[in-house]
Protein backbone atom coordinates (compact mmCIF):
# COMPACT_ATOMS: atom_id res chain seq x y z
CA UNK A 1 134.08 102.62 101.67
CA UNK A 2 134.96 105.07 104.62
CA UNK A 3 133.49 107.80 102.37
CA UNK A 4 130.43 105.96 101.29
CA UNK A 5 129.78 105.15 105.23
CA UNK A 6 130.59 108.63 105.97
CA UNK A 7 127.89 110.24 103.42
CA UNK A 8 125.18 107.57 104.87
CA UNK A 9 123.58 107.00 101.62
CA UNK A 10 124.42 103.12 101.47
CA UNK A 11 122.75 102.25 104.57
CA UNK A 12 123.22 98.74 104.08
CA UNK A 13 127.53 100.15 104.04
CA UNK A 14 126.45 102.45 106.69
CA UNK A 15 124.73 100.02 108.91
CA UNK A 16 127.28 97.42 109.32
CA UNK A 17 131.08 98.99 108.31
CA UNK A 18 132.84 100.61 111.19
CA UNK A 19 136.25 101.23 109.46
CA UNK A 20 139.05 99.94 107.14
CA UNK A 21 142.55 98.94 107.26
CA UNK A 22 144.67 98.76 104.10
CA UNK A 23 147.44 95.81 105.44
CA UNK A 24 149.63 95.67 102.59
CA UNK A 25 149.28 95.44 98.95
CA UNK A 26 147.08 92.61 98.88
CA UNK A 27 145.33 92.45 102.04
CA UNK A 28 142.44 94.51 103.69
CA UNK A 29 141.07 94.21 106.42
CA UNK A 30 137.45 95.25 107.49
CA UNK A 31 135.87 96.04 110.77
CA UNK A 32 132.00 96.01 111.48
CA UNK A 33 129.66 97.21 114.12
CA UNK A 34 128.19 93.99 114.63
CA UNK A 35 128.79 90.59 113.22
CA UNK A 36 124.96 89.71 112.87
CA UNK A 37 124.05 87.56 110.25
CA UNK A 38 124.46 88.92 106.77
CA UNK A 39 127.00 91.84 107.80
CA UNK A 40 129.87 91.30 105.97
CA UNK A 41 127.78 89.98 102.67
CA UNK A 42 126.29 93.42 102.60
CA UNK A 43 129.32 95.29 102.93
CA UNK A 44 131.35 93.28 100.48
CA UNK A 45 128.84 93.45 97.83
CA UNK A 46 127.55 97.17 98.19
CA UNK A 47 131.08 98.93 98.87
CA UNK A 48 133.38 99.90 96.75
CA UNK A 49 137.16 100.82 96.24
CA UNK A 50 138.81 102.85 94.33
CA UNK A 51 142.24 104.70 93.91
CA UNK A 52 142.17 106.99 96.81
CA UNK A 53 144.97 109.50 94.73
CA UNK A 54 142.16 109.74 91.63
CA UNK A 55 139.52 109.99 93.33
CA UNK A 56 140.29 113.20 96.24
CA UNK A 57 142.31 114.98 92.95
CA UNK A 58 139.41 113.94 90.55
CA UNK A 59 136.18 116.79 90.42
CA UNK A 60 132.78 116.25 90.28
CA UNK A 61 132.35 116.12 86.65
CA UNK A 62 135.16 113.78 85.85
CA UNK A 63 133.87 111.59 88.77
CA UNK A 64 130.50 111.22 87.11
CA UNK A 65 132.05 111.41 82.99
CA UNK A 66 134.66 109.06 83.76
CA UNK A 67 133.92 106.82 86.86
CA UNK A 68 136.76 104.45 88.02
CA UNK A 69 134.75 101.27 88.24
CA UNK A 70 135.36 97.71 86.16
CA UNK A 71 131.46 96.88 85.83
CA UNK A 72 130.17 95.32 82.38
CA UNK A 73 129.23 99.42 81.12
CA UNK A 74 130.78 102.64 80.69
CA UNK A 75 128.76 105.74 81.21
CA UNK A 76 129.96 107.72 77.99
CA UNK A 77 127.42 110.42 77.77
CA UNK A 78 125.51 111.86 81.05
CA UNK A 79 123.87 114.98 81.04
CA UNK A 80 122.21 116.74 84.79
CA UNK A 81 118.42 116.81 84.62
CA UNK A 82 118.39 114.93 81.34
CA UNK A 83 119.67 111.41 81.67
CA UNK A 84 122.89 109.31 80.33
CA UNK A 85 124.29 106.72 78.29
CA UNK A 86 126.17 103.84 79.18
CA UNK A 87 128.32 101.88 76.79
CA UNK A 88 128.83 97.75 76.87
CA UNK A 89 132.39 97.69 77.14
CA UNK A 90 135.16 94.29 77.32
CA UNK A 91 134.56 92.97 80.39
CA UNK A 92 136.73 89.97 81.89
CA UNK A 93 136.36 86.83 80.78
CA UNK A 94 133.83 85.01 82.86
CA UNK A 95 131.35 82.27 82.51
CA UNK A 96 127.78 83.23 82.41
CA UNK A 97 126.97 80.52 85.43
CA UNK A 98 129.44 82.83 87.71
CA UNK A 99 127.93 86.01 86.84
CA UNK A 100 126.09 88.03 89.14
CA UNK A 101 122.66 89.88 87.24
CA UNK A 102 124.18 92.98 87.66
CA UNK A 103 127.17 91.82 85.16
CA UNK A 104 124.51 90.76 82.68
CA UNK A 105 125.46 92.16 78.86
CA UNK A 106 121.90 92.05 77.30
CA UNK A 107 122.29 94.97 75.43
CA UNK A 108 125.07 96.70 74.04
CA UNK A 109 123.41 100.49 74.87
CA UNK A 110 121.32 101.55 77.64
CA UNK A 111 119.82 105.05 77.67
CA UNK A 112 118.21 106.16 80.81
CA UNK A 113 115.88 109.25 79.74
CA UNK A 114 115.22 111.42 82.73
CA UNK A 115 111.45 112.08 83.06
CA UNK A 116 109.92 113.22 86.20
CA UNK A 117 106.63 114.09 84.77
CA UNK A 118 104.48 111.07 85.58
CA UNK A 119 102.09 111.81 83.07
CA UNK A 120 104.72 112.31 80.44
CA UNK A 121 106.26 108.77 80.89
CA UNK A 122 102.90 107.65 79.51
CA UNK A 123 103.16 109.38 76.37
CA UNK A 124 106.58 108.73 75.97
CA UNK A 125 105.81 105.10 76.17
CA UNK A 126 102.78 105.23 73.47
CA UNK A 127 104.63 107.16 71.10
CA UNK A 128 107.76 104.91 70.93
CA UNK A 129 110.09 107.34 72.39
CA UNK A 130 111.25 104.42 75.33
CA UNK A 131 111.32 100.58 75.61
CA UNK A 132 109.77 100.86 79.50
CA UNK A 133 109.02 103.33 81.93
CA UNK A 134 107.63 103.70 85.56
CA UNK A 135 104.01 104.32 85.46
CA UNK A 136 101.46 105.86 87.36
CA UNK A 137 99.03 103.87 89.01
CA UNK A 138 96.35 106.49 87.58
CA UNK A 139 97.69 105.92 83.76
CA UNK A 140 98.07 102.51 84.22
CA UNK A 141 94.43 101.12 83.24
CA UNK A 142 95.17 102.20 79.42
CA UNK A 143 97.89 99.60 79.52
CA UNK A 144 96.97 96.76 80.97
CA UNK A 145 94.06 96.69 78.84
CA UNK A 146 96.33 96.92 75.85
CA UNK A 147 98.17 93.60 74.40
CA UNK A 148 100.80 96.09 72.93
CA UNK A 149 102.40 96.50 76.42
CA UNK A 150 103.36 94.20 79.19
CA UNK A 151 103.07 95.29 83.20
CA UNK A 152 105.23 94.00 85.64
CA UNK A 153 103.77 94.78 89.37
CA UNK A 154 106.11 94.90 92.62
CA UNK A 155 106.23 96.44 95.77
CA UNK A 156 108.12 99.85 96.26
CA UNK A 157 111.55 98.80 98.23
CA UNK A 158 111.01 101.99 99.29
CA UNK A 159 108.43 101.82 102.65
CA UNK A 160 107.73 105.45 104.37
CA UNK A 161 107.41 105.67 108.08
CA UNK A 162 106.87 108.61 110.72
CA UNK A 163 109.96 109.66 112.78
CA UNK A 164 109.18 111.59 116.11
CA UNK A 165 111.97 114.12 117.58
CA UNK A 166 112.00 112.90 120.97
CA UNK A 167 114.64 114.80 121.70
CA UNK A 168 113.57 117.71 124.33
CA UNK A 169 114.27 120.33 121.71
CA UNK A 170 110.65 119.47 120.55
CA UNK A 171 107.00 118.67 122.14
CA UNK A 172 107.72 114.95 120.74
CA UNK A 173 109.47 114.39 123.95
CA UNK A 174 106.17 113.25 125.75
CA UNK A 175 105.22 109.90 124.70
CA UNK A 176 101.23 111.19 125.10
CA UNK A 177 101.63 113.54 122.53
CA UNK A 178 103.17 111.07 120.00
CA UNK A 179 100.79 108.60 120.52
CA UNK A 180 97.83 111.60 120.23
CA UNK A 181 99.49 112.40 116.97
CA UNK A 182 99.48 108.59 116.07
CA UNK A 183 95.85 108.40 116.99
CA UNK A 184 95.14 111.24 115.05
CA UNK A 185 95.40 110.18 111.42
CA UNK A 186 95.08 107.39 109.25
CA UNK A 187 97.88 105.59 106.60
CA UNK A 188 95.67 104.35 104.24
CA UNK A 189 93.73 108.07 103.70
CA UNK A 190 97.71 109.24 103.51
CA UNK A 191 98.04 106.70 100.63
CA UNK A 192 95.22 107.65 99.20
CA UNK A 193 96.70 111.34 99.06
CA UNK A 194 99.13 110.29 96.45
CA UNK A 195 96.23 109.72 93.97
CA UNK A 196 95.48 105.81 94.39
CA UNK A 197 95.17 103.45 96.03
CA UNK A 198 98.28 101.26 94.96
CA UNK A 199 100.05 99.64 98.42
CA UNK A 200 99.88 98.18 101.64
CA UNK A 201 99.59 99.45 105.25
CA UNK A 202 102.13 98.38 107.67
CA UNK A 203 101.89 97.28 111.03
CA UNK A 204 105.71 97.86 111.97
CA UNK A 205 108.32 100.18 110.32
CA UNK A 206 109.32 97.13 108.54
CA UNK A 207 107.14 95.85 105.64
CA UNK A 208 106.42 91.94 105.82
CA UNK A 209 108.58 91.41 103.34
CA UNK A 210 111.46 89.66 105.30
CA UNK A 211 112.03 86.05 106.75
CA UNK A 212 112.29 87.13 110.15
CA UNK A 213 109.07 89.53 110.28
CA UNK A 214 106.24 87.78 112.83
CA UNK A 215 103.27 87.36 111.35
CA UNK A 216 100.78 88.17 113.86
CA UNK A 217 101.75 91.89 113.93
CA UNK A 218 99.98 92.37 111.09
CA UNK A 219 96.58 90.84 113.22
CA UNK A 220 97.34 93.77 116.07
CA UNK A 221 95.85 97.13 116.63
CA UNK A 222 98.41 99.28 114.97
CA UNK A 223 97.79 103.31 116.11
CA UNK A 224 93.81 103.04 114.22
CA UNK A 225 92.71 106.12 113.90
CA UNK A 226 90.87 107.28 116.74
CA UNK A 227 90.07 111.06 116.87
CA UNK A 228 88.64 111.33 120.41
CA UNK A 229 91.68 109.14 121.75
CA UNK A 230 93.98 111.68 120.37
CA UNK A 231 91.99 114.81 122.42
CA UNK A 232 91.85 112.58 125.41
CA UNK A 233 95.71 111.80 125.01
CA UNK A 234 96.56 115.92 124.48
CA UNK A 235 94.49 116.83 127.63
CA UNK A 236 96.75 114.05 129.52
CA UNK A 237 99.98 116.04 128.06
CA UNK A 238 98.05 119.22 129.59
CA UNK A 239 97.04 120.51 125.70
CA UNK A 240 93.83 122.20 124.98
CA UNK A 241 92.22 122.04 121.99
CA UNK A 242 94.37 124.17 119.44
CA UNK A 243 97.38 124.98 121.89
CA UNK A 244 99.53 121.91 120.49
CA UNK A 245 101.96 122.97 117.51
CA UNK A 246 103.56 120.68 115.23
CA UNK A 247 106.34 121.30 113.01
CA UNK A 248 106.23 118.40 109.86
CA UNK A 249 109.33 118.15 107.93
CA UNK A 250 108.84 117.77 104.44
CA UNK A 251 111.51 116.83 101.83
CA UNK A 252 110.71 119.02 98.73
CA UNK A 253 110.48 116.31 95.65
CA UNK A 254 108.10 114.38 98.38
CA UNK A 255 104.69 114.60 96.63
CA UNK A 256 102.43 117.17 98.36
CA UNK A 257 99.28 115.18 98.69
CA UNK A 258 100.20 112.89 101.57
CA UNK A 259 101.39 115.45 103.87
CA UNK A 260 98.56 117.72 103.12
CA UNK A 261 96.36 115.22 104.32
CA UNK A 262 98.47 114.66 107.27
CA UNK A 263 98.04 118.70 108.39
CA UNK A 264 94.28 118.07 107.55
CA UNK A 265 93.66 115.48 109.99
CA UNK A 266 95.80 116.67 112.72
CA UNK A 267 94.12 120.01 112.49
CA UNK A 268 90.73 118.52 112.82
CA UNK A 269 92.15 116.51 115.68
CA UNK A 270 92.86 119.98 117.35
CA UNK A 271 96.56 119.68 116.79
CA UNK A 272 98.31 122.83 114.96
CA UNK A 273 100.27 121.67 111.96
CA UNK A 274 102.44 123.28 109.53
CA UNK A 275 104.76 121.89 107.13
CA UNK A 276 108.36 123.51 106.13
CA UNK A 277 109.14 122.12 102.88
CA UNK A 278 113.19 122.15 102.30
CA UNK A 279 115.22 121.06 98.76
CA UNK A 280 116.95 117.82 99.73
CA UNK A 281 120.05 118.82 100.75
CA UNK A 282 118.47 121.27 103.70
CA UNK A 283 116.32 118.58 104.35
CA UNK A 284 118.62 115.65 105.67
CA UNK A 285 120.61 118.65 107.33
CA UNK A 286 117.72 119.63 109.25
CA UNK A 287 116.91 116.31 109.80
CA UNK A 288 120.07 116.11 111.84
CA UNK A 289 119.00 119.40 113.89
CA UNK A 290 116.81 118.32 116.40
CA UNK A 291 115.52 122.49 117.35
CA UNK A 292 114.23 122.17 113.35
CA UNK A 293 110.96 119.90 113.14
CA UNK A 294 108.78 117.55 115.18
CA UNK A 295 107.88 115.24 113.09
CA UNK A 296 108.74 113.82 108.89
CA UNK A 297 108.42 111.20 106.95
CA UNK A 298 111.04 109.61 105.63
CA UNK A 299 111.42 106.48 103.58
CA UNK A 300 114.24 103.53 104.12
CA UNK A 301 114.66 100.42 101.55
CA UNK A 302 114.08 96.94 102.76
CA UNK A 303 117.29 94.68 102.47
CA UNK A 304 117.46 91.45 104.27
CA UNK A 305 116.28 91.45 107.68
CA UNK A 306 113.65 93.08 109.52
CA UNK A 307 116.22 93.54 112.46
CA UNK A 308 118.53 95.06 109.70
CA UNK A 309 116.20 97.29 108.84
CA UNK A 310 115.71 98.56 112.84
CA UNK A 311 119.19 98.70 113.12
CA UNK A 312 119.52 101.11 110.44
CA UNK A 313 116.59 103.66 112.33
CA UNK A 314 117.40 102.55 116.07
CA UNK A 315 120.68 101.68 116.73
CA UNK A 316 122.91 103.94 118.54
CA UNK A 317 126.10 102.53 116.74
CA UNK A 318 124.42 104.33 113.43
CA UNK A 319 123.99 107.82 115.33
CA UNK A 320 125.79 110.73 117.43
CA UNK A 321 122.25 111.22 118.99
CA UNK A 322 120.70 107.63 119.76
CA UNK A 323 117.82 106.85 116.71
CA UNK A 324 117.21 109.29 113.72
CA UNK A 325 114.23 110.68 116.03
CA UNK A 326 117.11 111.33 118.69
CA UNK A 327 116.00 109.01 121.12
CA UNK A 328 118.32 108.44 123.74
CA UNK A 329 116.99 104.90 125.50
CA UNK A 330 118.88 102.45 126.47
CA UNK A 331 116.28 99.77 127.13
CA UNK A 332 115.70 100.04 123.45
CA UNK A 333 119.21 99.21 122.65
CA UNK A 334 119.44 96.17 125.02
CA UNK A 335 115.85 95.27 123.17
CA UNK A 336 117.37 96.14 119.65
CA UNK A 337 120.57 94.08 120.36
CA UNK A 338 118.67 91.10 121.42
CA UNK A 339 116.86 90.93 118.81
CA UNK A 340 119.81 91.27 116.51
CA UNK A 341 121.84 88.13 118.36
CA UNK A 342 118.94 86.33 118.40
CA UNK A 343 116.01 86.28 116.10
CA UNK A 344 113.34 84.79 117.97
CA UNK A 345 110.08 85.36 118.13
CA UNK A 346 110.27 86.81 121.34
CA UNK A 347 112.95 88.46 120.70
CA UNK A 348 111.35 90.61 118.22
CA UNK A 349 108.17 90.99 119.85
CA UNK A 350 110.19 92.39 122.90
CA UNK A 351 111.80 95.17 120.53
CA UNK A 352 108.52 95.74 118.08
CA UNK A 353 106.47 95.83 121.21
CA UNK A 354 108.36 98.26 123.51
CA UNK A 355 109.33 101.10 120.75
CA UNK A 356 105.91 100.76 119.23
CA UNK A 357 104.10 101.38 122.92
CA UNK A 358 107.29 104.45 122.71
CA UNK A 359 105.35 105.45 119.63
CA UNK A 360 108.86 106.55 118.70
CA UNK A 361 108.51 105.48 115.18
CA UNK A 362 104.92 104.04 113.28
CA UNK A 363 105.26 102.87 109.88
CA UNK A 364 102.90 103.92 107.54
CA UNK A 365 102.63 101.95 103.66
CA UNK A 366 104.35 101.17 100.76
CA UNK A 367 103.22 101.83 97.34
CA UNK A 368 103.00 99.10 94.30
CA UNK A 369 105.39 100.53 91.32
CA UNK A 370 104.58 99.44 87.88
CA UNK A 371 106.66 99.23 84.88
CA UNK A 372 105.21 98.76 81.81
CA UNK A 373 107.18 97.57 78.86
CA UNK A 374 106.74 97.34 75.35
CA UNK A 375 105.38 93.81 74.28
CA UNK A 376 108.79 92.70 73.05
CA UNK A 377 110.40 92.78 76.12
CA UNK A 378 109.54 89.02 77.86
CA UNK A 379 110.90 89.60 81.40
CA UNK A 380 112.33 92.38 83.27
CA UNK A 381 114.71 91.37 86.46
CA UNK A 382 114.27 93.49 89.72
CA UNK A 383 117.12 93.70 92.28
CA UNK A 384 115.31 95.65 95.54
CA UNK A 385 112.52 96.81 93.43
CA UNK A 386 115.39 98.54 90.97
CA UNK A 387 115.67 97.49 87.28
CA UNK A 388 118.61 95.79 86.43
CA UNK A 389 118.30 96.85 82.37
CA UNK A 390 121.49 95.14 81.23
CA UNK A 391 119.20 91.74 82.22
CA UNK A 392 115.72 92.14 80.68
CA UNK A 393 115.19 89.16 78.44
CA UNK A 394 113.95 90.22 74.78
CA UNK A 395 112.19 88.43 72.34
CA UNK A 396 113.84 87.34 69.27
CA UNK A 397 114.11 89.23 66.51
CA UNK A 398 113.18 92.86 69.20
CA UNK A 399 114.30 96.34 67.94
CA UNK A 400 114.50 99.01 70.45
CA UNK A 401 112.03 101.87 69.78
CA UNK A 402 115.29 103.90 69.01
């Protein structure tokens, strides 16, 4: 768990574990940043442990052949770039009504097919070559007027939002020229930019998809696009017309479209904008550089709480730097913790209200995802807006396509 937490990409380990402490043989003991509601769930069913001797002397490609786990499947075939195979193996004794989803044995192989093509998903579905696949929103008319397939809708877990540097490294430090950036585009064209028209807008970083979001938020003014605003706000940050320059991050596999329309709109705003495009690994370094980019969009899964998902931008406990956009603010932590202890309406209205007046963060949409399955398949099961195969519920008598 220490290295999982130290690599960042659990953030619901990352967000709450602070350390571990073996006791004895038996006995270990785990210390969190907070002890909010939820805390210790999330770290006791997203970490892991393992035998630290295997896994510092094991490399790379035994770690992903050979994993040391005891879930319900083996991973006996995996292949970079192509996809893998997992194996139903003996798994412990226990009754169905304890199990967890994830522990679900539905099928005794599962063989995940990479295919990053969007367009090629499609045919691979009509010609038989998969059970289900991810579609396109543009592709997806041909299915759902077809009684051969079945489409199962949900939200993306995934929900993008802007991150300003604030840091003094870049012109993001003046809250008039983030909020003249904010007033100079619009989400839903940005959505539109990925070619439909799939998704909704949000009016917080946070989607309303948890039991603490407030309501009314999504009633407010939330940064409309107003071009003349923006000009008005860069003349109060003493910009002319074309002497502002922005540098957008932009993580390489992020589709183009979106921040093309971004650069579009700013420009027409009278705001210089270029984007630097990076291959993941450059891009969460840079994103830790604060001299490297003034603004990116980055995207963060929903898990419980809407203050769980703050705490995992905003909270200084998460950060050598204050907030992912380096913001160094300590009435925003006193806000942030607040709301944490205390989940009451005006608790969050406090935080939502002062960092979104900050402009330090805006969210901006997330997209609908379809899956379409082959007409066989009677249910899939969705844990986060990720497939949990082992569980999809057949209909008697189905044959996989292979």
């Amino acid at each position: 768990m220490d290295k999982l937490s130290e690599l960042g990409y659990i953030t619901y380990v990352n967000t709450y574990y602070e350390s571990g402490e073996v006791v004895d043989d038996y006995e270990f003991k785990i210390h969190l940043k907070s002890g909010e509601e939820g805390a210790i769930e999330q770290v006791l069913v997203n970490g892991t442990i393992c035998n630290k001797e295997w896994y510092e002397g094991a490399s790379d490609d035994e770690i992903q052949a050979n994993p040391a786990t005891t879930g319900p499947y083996k991973v006996t075939n995996f292949q970079t770039g192509s996809g893998m195979t997992l194996e139903a193996r003996d798994y412990w004794k226990t009754n169905d009504a304890d199990k967890s989803v994830v522990e679900y044995q539905n099928v005794k192989q599962i063989v995940v097919k990479s295919i990053t093509e969007p367009s090629m998903r499609s045919v691979a579905l009509e010609n038989s070559e998969v059970d289900l696949a991810e579609i396109n929103a543009v592709d997806l008319e041909r299915f759902e007027s077809n009684s051969e397939y079945h489409v199962t809708k949900y939200a993306n877990a995934m929900n993008d939002y802007m991150i300003f540097n604030t840091s003094d490294d870049s012109v993001c430090s003046d809250v008039k020229v983030r909020q003249a950036v904010a007033y100079a585009f619009d989400s839903w064209t940005l959505l539109l930019a990925n070619g439909h028209d799939q998704g909704e807008l949000h009016h917080d970083v946070c989607p309303n998809a948890t039991p603490d979001y407030v309501d009314d938020w999504d009633e407010d003014p939330y940064y409309e696009m107003n071009v003349e605003k923006a000009k008005e706000l860069l003349k109060e940050a003493g910009y002319e017309e074309g002497e502002l320059k922005i540098r957008i991050l932009k993580n390489a596999p992020a589709p183009n479209g979106p921040y093309e329309s971004l650069q579009a709109m700013l420009i027409s705003a009278g705001i210089d904008a270029e984007i630097n495009q990076y291959d993941r690994s450059l891009f969460l370094t840079y994103m830790q550089d604060s001299t490297m980019w003034d603004i990116t969009i980055y995207s963060e899964q929903v898990l419980d709480f809407t203050t769980t998902y703050w705490s995992a931008l905003f909270s200084e406990k998460n950060y050598e730097h204050g907030t992912q956009g380096f913001t160094e603010d300590a009435e925003l932590q006193k806000l942030l913790a607040a709301a944490c202890a205390d989940r009451s309406e005006e608790n969050m209205n406090a935080f939502h209200d002062y960092y979104t007046e900050q402009c330090y963060m805006i969210g901006l949409y997330n997209e609908t995802k379809s899956i379409v399955t082959q007409s066989g398949i009677k249910s899939l099961c969705l844990v986060r807006g990720d497939i949990v195969p082992q569980a999809t519920v057949f209909d008697s008598g189905y044959a996989s396509v292979e």
